[in-house]
Protein backbone atom coordinates (compact mmCIF):
# COMPACT_ATOMS: atom_id res chain seq x y z
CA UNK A 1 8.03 -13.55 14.84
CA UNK A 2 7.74 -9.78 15.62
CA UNK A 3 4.76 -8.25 14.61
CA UNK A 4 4.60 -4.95 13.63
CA UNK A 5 0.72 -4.62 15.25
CA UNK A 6 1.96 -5.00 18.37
CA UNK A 7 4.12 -1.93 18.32
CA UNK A 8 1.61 0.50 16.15
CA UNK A 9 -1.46 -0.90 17.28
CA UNK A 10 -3.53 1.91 16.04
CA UNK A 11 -1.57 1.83 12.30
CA UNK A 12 -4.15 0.12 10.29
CA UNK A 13 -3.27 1.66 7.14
CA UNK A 14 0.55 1.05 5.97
CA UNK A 15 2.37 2.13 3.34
CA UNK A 16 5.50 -0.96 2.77
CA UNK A 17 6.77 -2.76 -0.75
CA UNK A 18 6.74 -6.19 -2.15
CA UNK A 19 9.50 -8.58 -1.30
CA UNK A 20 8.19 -11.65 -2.75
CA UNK A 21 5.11 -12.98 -4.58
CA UNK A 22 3.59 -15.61 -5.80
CA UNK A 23 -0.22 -15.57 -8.01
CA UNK A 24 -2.26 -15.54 -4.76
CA UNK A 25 0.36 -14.25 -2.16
CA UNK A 26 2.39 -11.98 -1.02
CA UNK A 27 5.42 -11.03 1.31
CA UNK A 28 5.58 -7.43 2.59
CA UNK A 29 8.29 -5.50 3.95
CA UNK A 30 6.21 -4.75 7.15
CA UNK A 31 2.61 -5.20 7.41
CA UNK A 32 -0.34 -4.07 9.89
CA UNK A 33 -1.83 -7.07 10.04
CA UNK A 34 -2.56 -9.76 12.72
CA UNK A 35 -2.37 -13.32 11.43
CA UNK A 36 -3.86 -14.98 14.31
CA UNK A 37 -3.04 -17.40 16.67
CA UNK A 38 -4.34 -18.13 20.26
CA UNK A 39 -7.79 -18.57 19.62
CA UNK A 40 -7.52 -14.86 17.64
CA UNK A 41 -9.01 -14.48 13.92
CA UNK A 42 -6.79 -13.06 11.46
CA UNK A 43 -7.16 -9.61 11.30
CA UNK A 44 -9.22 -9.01 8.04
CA UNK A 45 -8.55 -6.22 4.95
CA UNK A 46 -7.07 -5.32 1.84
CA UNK A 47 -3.89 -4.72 -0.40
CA UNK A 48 -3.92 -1.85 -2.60
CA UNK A 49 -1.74 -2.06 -5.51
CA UNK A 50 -1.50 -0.29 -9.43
CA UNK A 51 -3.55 -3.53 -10.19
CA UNK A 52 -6.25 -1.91 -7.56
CA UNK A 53 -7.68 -3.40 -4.69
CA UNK A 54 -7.59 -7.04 -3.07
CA UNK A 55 -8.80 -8.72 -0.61
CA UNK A 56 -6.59 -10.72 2.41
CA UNK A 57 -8.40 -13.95 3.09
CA UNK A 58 -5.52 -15.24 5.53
CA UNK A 59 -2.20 -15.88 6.16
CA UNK A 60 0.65 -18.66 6.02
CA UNK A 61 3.92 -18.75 7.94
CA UNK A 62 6.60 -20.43 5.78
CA UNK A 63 10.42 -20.64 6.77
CA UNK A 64 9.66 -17.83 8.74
CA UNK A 65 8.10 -15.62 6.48
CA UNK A 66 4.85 -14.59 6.59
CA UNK A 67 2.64 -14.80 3.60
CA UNK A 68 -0.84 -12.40 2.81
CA UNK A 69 -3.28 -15.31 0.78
CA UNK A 70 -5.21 -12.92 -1.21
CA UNK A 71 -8.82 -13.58 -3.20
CA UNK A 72 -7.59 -13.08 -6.35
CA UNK A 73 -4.61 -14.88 -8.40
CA UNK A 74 -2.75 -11.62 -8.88
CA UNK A 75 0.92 -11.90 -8.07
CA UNK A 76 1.97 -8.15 -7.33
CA UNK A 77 5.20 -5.95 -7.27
CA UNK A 78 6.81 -2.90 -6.35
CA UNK A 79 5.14 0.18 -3.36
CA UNK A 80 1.39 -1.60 -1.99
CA UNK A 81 -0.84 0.19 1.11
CA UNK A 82 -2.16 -2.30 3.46
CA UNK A 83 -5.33 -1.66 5.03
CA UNK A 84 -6.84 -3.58 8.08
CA UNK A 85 -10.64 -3.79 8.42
CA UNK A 86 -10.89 -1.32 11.42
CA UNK A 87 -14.79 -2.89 13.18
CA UNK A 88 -13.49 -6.59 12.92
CA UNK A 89 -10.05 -5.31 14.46
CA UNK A 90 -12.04 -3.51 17.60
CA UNK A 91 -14.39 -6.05 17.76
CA UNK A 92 -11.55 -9.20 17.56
CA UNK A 93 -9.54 -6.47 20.05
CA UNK A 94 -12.88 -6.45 22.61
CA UNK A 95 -13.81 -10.06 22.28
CA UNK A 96 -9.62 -10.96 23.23
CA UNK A 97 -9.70 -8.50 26.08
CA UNK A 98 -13.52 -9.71 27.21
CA UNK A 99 -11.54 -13.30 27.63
CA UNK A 100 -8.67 -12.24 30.06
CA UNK A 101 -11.22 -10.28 32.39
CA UNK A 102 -13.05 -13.66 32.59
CA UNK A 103 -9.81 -15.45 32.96
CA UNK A 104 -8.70 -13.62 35.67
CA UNK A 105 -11.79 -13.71 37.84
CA UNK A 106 -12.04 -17.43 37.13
CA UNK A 107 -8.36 -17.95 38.23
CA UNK A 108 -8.98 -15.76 41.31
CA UNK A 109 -12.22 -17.52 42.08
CA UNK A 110 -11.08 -21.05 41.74
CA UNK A 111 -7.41 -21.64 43.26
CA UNK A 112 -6.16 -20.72 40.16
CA UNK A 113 -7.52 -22.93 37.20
CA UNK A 114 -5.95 -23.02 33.92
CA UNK A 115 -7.31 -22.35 30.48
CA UNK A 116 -7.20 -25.54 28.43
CA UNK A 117 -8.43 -23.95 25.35
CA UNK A 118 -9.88 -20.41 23.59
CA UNK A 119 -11.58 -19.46 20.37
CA UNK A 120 -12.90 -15.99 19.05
CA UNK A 121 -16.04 -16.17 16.57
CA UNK A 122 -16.70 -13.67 13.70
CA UNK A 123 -19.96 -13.27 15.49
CA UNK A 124 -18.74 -11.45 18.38
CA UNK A 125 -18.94 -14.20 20.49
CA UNK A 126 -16.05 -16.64 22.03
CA UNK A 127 -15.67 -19.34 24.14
CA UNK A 128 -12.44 -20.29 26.73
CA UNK A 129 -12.08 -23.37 28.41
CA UNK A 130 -11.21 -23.71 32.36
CA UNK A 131 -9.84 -27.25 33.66
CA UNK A 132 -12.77 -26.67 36.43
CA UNK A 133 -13.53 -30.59 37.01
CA UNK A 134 -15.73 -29.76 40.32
CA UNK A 135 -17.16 -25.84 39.59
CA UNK A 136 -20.66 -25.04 40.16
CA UNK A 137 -21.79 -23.77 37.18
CA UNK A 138 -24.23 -20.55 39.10
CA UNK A 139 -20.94 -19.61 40.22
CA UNK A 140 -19.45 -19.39 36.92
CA UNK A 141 -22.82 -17.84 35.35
CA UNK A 142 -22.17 -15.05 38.10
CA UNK A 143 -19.40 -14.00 36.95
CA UNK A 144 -21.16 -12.13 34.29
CA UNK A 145 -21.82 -9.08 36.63
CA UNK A 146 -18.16 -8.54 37.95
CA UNK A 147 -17.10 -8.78 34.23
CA UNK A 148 -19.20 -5.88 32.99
CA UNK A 149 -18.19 -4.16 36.51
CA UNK A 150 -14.04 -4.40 35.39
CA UNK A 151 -15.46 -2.70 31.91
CA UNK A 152 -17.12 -0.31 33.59
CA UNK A 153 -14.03 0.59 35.68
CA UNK A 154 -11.92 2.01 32.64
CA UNK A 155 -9.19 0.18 33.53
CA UNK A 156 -6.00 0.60 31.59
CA UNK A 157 -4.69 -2.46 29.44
CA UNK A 158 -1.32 -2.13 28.41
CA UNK A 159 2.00 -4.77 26.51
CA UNK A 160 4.89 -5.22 28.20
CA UNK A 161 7.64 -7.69 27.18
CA UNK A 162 9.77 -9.60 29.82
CA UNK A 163 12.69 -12.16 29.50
CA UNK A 164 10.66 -16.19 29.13
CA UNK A 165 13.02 -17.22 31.63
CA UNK A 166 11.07 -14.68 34.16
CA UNK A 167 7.71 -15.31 33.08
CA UNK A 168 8.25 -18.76 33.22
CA UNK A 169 9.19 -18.25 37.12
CA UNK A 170 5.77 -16.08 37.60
CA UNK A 171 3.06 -18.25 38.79
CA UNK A 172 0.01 -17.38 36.85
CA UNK A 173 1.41 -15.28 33.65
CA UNK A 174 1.57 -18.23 31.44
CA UNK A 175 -1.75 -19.50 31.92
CA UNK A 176 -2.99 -21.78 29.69
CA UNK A 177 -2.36 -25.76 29.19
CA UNK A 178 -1.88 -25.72 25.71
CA UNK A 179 -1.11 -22.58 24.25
CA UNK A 180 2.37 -20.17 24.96
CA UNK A 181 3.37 -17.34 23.27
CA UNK A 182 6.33 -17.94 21.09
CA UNK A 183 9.20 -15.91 22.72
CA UNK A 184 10.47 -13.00 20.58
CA UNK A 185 14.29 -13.80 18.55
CA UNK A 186 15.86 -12.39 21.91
CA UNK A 187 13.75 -14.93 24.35
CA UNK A 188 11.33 -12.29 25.57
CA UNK A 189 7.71 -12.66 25.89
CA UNK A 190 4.84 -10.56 25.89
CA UNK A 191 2.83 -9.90 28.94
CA UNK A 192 -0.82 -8.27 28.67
CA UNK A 193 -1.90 -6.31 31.92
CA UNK A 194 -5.36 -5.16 32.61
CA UNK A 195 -4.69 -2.07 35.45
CA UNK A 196 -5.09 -3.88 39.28
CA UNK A 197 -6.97 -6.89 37.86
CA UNK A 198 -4.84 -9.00 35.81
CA UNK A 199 -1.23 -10.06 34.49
CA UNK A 200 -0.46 -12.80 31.38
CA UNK A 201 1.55 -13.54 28.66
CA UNK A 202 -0.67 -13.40 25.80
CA UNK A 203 0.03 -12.49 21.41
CA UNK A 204 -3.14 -11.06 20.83
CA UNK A 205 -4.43 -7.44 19.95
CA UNK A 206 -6.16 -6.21 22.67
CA UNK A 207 -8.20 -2.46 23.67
CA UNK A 208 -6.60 0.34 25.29
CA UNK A 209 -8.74 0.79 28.35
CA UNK A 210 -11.60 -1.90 29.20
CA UNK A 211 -14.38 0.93 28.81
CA UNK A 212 -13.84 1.26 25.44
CA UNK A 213 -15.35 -2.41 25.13
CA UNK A 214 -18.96 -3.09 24.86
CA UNK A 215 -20.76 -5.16 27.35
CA UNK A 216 -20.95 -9.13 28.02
CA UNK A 217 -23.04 -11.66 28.48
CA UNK A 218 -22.52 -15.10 29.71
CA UNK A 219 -24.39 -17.17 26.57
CA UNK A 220 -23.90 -20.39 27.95
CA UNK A 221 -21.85 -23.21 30.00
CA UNK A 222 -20.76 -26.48 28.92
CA UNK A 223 -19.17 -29.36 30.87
CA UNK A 224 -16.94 -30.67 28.08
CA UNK A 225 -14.98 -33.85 29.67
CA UNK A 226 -14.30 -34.60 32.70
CA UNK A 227 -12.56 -31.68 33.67
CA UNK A 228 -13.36 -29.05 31.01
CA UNK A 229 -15.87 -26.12 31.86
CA UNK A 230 -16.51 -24.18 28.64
CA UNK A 231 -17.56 -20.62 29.16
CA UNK A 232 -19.51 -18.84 25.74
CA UNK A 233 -19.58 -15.22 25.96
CA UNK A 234 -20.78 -12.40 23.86
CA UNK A 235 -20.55 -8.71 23.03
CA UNK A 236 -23.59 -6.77 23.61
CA UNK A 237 -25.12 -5.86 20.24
CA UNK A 238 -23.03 -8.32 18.06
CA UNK A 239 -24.13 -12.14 16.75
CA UNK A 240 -27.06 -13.86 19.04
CA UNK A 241 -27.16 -11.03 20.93
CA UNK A 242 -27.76 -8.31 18.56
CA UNK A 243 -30.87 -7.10 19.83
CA UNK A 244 -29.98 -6.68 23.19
């Protein structure tokens, strides 16, 4: 599905129309919004419509279409504005981007290990899973420093697409076990680059330039299976780690 976020990033205000509803839901022409998906909330925000406004509470892919659940069983019509919440966009859009700088310097540290899972918290904290079945876990706590030293750097982050077949032949741009980005309707996939650091296929929303992020801490690290080393993180100033 294309999204129109990923072309107007910065559009979080829309002007689009109705093209089906239901009491509770809505399809829109185009919309701002991100639904989620790789370990990414749904962006969050509101419909404004003659009725006034409304609040999104989620979304729901059917046949294709993509469907804005809303709080209250209105069922609108006609021109609507959509508005995305702009702090839990730039905070979802730090917390995303705080993931691939750790993902990169774990797969550079440690022959390349894969991510077997990901999630981003309303709290402003998130957690990503390595299949690391012999790391030291010092090593992975130290990676806490070079992260905050790749935000400090300013480095550019910027969406490319390129044809699946490619990225499939790229070692390291698909990198997790479990989770691919769906290609777009002409078999193309989009590919994330942080400037000189790092290179993925990824759906998410993500910042501009890493120093427009705040700073992270390493929270905490888990040995999950086996094999799995889960990695918390956190934005300085958000959730636990408000104070700081």
């Amino acid at each position: 599905m294309h999204l129109f976020c990923h072309d107007q990033p910065h559009a979080l205000t829309l002007e689009t129309t109705v093209v089906d509803a239901r009491p509770g839901r809505v399809r829109l022409a185009e919309t701002p919004f991100y639904p989620g998906g790789g370990g990414q909330l749904p962006d969050r925000g509101a419909i404004r419509w003659q009725g006034g406004d409304i609040g999104v509470t989620g979304f729901e892919v059917a046949d294709g279409a993509l469907w804005h659940l809303l709080d209250a069983p209105v069922e609108m019509q006609g021109a609507v504005e959509a508005v995305v919440n702009l702090l839990f966009r730039q905070m979802m859009r730090e917390s995303h981007t705080a993931t691939h700088i750790l993902n990169a310097l774990v797969f550079q540290s440690f022959d390349g290990a894969l991510v077997t899972g990901a999630q981003m918290n309303e709290d402003g904290t998130a957690r990503i899973d390595f299949d690391l079945p012999d790391a030291d876990n010092d090593r992975l706590r130290a990676l806490e420093a070079p992260i905050n030293d790749v935000i400090g750097q300013n480095l550019a982050v910027r969406c490319t697409y390129i044809p699946m077949t490619e990225a499939v032949a790229v070692p390291g741009l698909l990198r997790s076990r479990s989770v691919t980005p769906p290609p777009t309707e002409d078999g193309r996939v989009r590919i994330v680059e942080i400037g000189g650091l790092d290179r993925q296929a990824c759906g998410g929303t993500h910042v501009d330039a890493t120093g427009e992020m705040r700073a992270i801490r390493i929270l905490k690290i888990d040995n999950k299976g086996r094999h799995n080393r889960r990695v918390r993180l956190g934005l300085v100033g958000l959730g636990p780690l408000a104070a700081a």
